[in-house]
Protein backbone atom coordinates (compact mmCIF):
# COMPACT_ATOMS: atom_id res chain seq x y z
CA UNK A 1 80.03 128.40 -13.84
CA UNK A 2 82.25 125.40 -14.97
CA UNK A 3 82.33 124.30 -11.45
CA UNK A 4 78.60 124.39 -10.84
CA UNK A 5 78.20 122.18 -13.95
CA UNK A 6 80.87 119.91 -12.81
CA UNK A 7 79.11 119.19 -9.45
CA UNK A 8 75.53 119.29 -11.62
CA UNK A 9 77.14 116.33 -13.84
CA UNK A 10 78.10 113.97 -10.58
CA UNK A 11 74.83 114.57 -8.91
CA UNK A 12 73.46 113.53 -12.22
CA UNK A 13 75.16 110.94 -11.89
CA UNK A 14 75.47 109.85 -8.32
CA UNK A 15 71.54 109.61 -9.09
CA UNK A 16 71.46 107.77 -11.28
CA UNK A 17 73.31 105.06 -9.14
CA UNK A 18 70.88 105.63 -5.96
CA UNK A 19 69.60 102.42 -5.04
CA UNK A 20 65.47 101.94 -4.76
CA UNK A 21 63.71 103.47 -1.72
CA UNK A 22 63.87 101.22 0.82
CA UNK A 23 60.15 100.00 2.09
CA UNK A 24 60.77 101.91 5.54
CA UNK A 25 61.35 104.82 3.54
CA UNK A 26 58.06 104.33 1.09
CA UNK A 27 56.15 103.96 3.99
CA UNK A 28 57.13 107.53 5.76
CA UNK A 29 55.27 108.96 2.95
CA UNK A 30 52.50 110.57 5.01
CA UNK A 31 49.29 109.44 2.66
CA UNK A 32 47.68 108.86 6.27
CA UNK A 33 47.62 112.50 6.62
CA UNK A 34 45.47 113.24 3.54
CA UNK A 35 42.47 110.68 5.27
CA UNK A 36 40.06 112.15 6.94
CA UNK A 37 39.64 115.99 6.34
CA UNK A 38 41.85 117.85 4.08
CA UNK A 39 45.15 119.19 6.61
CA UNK A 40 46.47 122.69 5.93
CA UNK A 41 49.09 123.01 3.39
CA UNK A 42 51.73 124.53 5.30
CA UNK A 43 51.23 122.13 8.10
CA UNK A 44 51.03 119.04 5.77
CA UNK A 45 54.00 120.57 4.36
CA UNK A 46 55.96 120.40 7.15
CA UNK A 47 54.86 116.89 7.96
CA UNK A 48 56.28 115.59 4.50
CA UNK A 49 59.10 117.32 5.00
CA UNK A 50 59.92 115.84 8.76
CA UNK A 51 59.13 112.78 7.45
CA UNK A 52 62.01 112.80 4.76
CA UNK A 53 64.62 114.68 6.16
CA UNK A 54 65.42 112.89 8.80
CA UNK A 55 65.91 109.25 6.73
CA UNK A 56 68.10 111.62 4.41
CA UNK A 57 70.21 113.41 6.63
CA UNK A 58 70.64 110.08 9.01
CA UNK A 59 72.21 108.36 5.58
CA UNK A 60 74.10 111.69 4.09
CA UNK A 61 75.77 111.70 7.72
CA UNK A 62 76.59 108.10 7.77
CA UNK A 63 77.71 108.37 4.12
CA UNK A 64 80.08 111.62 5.10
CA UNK A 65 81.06 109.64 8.52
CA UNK A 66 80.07 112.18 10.55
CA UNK A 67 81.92 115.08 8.47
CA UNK A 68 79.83 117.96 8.21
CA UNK A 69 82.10 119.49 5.60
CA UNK A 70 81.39 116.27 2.96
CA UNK A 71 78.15 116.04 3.73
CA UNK A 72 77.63 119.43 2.63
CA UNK A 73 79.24 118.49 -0.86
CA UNK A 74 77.94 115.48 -1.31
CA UNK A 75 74.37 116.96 -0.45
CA UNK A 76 74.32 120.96 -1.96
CA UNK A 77 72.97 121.71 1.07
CA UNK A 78 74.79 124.72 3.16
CA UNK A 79 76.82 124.19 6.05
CA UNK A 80 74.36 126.85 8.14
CA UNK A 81 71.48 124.82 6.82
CA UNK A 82 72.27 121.36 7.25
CA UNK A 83 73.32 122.50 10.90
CA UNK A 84 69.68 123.68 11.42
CA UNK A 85 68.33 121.11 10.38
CA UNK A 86 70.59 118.35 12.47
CA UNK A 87 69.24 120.88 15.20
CA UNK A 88 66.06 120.33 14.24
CA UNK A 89 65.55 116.73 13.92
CA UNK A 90 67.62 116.66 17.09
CA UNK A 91 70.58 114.90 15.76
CA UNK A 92 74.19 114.92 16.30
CA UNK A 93 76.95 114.55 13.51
């Protein structure tokens, strides 16, 4: 329990040093898919998604230099999952 609250306080504050979205990145946001009539949830969904992840994982990887095991603790994400989805944005380490 100690160490989940340890890694809860340097997200905390690893956020709170996270420079502004960039403009690239405020532009993914995928308003152009709510024009026109109303998509689907679960396919909107996974169109916001896309859109994000792959910006993220693109600077988590260049962050970790490649290293899947750091990217995993610097992002809480699993090393199964972050696999999958490298796999599914079609990216290498």
């Amino acid at each position: 329990r100690a160490k989940a609250m340890r890694r809860a306080v340097g997200r905390h504050e690893q956020a709170e040093t996270a420079p502004a979205p960039t403009a690239e990145a405020q532009a993914a946001f995928p308003f152009d898919l709510l024009s026109g009539p109303l998509p689907e949830f679960r396919s909107y969904r996974n169109e916001c998604l896309a859109r994000i992840e792959r910006p993220y994982l693109e600077r988590l990887m260049r962050q970790a230099d490649g290293n899947i095991k750091e990217a995993c603790r610097l992002s809480g994400i699993s090393r199964t999952r972050l696999y999958g989805m490298l796999k599914d944005h079609d990216m290498n380490r």
